[in-house]
PDB file of N, CA and C in Angstrom:
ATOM      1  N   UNK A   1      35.402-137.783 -79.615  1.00  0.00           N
ATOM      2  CA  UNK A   1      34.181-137.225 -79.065  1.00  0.00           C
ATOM      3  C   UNK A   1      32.990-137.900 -79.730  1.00  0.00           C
ATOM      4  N   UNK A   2      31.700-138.049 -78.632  1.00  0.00           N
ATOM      5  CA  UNK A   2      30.523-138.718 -79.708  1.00  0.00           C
ATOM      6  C   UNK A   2      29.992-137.847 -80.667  1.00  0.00           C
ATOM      7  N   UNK A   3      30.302-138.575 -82.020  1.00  0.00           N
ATOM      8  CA  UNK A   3      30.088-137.840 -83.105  1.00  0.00           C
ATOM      9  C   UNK A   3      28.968-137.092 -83.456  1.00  0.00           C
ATOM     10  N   UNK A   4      28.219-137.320 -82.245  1.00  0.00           N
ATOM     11  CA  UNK A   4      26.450-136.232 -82.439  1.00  0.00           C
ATOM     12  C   UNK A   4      26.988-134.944 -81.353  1.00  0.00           C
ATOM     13  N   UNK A   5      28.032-134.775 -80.497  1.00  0.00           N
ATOM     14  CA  UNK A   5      27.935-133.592 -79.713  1.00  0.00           C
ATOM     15  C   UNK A   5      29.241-132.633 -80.230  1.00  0.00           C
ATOM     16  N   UNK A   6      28.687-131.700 -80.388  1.00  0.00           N
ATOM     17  CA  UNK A   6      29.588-130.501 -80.913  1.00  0.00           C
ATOM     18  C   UNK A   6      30.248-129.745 -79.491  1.00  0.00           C
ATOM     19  N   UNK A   7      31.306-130.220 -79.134  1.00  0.00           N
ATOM     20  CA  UNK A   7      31.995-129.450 -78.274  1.00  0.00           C
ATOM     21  C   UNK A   7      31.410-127.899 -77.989  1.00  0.00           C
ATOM     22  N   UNK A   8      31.599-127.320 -79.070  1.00  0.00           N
ATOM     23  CA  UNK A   8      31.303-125.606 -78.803  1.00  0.00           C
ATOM     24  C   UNK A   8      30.041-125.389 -78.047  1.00  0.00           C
ATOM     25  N   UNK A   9      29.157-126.087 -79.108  1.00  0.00           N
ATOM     26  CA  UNK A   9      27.586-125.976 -78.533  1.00  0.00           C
ATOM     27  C   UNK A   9      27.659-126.697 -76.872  1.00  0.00           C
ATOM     28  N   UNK A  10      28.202-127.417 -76.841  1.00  0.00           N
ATOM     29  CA  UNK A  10      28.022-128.297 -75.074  1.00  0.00           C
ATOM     30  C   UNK A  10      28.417-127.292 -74.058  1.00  0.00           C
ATOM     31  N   UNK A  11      29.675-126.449 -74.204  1.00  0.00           N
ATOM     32  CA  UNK A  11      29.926-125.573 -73.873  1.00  0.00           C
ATOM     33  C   UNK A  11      29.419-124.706 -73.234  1.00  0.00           C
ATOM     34  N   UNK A  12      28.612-124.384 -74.565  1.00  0.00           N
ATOM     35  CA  UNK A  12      27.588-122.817 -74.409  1.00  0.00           C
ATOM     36  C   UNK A  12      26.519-123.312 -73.173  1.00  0.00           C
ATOM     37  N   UNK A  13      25.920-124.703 -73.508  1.00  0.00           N
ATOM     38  CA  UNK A  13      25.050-125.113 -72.378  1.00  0.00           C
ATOM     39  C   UNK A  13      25.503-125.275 -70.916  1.00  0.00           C
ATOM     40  N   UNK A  14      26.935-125.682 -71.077  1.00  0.00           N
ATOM     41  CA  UNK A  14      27.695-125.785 -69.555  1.00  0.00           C
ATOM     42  C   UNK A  14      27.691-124.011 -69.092  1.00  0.00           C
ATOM     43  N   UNK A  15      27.659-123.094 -70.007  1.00  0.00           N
ATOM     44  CA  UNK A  15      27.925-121.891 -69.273  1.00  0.00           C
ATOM     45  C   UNK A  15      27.447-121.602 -67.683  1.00  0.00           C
ATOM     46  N   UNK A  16      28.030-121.135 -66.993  1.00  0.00           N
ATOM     47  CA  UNK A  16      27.270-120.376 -65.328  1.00  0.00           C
ATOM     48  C   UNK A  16      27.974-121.774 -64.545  1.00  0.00           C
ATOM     49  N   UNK A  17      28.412-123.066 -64.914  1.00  0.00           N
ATOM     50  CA  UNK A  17      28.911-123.868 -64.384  1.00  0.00           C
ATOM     51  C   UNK A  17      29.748-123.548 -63.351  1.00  0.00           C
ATOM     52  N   UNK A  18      29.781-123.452 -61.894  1.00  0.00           N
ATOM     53  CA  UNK A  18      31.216-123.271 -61.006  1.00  0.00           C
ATOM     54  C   UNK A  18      31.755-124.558 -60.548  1.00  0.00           C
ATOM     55  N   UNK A  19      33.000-124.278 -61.146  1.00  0.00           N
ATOM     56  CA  UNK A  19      33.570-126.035 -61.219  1.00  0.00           C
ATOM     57  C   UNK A  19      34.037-126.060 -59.848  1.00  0.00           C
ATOM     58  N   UNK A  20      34.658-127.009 -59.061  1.00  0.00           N
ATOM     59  CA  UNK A  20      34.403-127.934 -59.579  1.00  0.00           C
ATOM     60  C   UNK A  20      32.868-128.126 -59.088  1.00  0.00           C
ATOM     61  N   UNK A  21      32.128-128.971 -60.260  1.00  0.00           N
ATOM     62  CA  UNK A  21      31.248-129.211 -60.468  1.00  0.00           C
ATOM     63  C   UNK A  21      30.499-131.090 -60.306  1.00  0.00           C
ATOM     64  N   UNK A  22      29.709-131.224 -59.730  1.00  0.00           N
ATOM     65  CA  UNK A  22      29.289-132.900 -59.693  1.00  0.00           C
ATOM     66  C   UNK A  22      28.580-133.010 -61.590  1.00  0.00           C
ATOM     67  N   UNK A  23      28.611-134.148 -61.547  1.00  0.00           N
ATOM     68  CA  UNK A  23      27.766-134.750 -62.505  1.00  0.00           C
ATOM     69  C   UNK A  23      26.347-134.309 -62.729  1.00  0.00           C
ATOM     70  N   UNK A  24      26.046-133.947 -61.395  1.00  0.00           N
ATOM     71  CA  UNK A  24      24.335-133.957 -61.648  1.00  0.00           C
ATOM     72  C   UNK A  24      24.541-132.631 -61.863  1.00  0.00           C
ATOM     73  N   UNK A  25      24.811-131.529 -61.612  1.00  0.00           N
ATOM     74  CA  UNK A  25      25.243-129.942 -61.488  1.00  0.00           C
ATOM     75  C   UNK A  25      25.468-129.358 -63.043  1.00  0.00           C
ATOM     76  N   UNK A  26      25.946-130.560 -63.437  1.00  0.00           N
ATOM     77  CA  UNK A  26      26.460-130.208 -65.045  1.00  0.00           C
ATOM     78  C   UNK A  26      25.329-130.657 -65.241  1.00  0.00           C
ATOM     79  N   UNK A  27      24.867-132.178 -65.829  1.00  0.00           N
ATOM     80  CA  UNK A  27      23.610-131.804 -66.490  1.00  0.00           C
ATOM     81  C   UNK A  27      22.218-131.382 -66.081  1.00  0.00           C
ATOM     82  N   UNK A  28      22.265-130.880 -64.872  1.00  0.00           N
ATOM     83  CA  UNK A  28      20.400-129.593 -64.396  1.00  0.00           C
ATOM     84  C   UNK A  28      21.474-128.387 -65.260  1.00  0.00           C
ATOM     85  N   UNK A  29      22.780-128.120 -65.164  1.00  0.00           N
ATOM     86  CA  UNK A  29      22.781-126.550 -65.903  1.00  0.00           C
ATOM     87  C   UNK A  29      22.329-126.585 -67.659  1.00  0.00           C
ATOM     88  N   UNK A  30      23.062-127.667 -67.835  1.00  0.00           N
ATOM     89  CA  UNK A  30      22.939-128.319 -69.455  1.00  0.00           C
ATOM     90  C   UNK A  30      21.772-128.228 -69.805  1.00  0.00           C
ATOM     91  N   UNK A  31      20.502-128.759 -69.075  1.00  0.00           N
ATOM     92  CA  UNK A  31      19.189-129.285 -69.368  1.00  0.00           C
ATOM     93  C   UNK A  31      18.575-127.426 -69.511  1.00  0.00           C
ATOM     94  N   UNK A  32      18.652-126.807 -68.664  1.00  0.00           N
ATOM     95  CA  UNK A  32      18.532-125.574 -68.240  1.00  0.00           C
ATOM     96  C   UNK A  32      18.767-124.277 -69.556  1.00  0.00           C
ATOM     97  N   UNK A  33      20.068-124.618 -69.874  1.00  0.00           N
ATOM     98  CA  UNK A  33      20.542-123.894 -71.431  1.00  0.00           C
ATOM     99  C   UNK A  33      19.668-124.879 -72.248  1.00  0.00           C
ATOM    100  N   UNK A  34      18.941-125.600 -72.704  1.00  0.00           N
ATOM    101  CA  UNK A  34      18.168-126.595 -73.534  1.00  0.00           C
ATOM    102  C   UNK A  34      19.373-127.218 -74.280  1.00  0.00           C
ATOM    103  N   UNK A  35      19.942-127.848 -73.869  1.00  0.00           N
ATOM    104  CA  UNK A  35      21.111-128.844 -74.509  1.00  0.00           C
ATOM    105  C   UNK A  35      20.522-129.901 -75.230  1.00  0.00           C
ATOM    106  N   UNK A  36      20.659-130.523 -76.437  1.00  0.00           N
ATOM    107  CA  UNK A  36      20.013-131.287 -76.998  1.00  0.00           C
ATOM    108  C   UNK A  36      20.230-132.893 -76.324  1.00  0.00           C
ATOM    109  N   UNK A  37      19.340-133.817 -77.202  1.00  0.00           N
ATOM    110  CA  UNK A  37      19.380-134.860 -76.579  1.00  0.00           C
ATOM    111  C   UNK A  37      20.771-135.745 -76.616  1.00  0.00           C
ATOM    112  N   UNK A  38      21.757-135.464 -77.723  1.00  0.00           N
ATOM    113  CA  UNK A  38      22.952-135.908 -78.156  1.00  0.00           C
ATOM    114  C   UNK A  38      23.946-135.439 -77.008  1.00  0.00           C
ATOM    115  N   UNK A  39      23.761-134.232 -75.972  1.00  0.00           N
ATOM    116  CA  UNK A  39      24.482-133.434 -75.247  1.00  0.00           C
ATOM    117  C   UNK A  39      23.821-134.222 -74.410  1.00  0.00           C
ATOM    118  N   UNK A  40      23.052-134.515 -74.144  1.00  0.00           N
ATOM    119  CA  UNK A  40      22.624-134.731 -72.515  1.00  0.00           C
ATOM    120  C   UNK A  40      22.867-136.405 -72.410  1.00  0.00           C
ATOM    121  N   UNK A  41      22.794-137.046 -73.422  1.00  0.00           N
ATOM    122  CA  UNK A  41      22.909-138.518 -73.103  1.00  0.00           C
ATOM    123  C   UNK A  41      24.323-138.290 -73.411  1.00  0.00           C
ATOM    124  N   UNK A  42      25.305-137.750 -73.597  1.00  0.00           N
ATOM    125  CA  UNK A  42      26.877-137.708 -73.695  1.00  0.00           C
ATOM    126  C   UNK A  42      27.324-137.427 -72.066  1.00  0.00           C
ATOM    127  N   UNK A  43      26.388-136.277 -71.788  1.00  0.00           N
ATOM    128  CA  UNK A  43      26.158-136.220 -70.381  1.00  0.00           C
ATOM    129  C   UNK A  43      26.654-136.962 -69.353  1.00  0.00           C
ATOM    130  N   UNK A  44      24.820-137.589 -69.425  1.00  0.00           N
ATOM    131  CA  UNK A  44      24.525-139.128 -68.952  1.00  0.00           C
ATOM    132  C   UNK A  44      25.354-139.807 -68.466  1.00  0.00           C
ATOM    133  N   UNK A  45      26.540-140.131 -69.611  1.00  0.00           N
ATOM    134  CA  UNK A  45      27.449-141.080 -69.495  1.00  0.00           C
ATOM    135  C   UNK A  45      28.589-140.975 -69.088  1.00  0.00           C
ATOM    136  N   UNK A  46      29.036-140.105 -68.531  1.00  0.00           N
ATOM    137  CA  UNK A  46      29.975-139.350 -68.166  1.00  0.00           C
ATOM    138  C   UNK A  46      30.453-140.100 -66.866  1.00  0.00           C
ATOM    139  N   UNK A  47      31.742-140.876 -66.395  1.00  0.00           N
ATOM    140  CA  UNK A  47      31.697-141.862 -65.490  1.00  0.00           C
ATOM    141  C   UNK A  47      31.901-140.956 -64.041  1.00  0.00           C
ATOM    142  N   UNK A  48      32.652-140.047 -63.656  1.00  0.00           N
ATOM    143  CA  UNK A  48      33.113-139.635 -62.657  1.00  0.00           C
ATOM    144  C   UNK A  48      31.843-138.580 -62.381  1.00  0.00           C
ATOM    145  N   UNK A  49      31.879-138.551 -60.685  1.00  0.00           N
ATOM    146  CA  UNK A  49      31.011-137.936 -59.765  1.00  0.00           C
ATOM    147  C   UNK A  49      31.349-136.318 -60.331  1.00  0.00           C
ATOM    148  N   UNK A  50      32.328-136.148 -60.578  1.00  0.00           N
ATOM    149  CA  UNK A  50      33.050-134.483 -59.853  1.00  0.00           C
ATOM    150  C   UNK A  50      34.050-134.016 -61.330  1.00  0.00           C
ATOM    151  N   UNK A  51      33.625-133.130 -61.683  1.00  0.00           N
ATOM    152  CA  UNK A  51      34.568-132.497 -62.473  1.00  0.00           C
ATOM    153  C   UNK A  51      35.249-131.183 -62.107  1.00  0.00           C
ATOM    154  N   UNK A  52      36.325-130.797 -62.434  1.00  0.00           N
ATOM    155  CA  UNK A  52      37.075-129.629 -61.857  1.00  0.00           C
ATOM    156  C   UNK A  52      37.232-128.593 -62.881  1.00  0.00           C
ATOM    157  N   UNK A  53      36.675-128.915 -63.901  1.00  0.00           N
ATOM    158  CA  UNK A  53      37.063-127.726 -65.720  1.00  0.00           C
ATOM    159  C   UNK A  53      36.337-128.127 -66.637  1.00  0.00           C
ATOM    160  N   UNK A  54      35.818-127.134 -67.409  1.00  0.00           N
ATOM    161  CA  UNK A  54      35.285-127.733 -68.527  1.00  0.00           C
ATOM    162  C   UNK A  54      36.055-128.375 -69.543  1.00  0.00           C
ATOM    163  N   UNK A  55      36.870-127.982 -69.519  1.00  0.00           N
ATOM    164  CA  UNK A  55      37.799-128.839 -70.189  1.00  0.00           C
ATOM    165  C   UNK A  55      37.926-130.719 -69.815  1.00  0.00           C
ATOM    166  N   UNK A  56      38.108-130.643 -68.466  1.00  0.00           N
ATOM    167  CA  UNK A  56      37.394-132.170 -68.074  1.00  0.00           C
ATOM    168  C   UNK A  56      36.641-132.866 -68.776  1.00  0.00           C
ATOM    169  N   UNK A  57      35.501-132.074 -68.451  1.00  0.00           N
ATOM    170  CA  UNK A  57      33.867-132.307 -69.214  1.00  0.00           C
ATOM    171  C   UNK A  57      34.016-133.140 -70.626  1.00  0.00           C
ATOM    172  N   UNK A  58      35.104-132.186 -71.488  1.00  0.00           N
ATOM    173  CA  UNK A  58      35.197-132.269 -73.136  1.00  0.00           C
ATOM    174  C   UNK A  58      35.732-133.369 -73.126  1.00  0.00           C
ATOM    175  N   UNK A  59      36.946-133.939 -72.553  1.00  0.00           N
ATOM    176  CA  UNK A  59      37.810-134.960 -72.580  1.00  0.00           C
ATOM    177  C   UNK A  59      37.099-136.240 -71.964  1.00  0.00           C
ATOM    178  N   UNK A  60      36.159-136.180 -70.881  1.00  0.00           N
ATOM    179  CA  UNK A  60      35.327-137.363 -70.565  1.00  0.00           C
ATOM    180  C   UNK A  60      34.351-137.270 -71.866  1.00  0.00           C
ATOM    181  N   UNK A  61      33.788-136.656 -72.336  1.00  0.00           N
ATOM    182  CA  UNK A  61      32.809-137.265 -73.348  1.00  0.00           C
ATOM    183  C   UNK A  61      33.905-137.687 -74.719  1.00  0.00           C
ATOM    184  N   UNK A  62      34.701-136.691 -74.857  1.00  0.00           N
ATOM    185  CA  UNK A  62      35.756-137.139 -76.122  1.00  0.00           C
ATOM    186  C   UNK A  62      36.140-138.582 -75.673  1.00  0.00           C
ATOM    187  N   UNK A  63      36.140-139.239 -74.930  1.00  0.00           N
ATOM    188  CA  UNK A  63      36.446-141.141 -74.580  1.00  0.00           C
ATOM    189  C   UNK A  63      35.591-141.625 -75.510  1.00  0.00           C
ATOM    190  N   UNK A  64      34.342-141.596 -75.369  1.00  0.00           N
ATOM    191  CA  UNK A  64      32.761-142.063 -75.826  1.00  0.00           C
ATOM    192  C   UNK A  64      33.266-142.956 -77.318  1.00  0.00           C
TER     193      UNK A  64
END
């Protein structure tokens, strides 16, 4: 995982998320909970359109 984003905390910002979820969906909810800048450019980078779990979410940024 990128060593500036704390899983738990990314989390808390993904909350209200209904998966499956696009890319952009996750980070307006992220931005919304005030997710820091380490969360949102982990975000950012996130390659796929569409996620189906947060668990997804964790495992695409855990690549980074």
């Amino acid at each position: 995982m990128d060593n500036n984003v704390d899983p738990i905390e990314m989390q808390k910002c993904l909350g209200g998320v209904s998966y499956p979820a696009s890319k952009d969906e996750i980070m307006r909810q992220a931005e919304q909970h005030g997710a820091n800048k380490d969360i949102m450019g982990a975000l950012k980078n996130l390659s796929k359109s569409e996620y189906d779990s947060p668990a997804a979410v964790n495992k695409e940024v855990g690549k980074e």
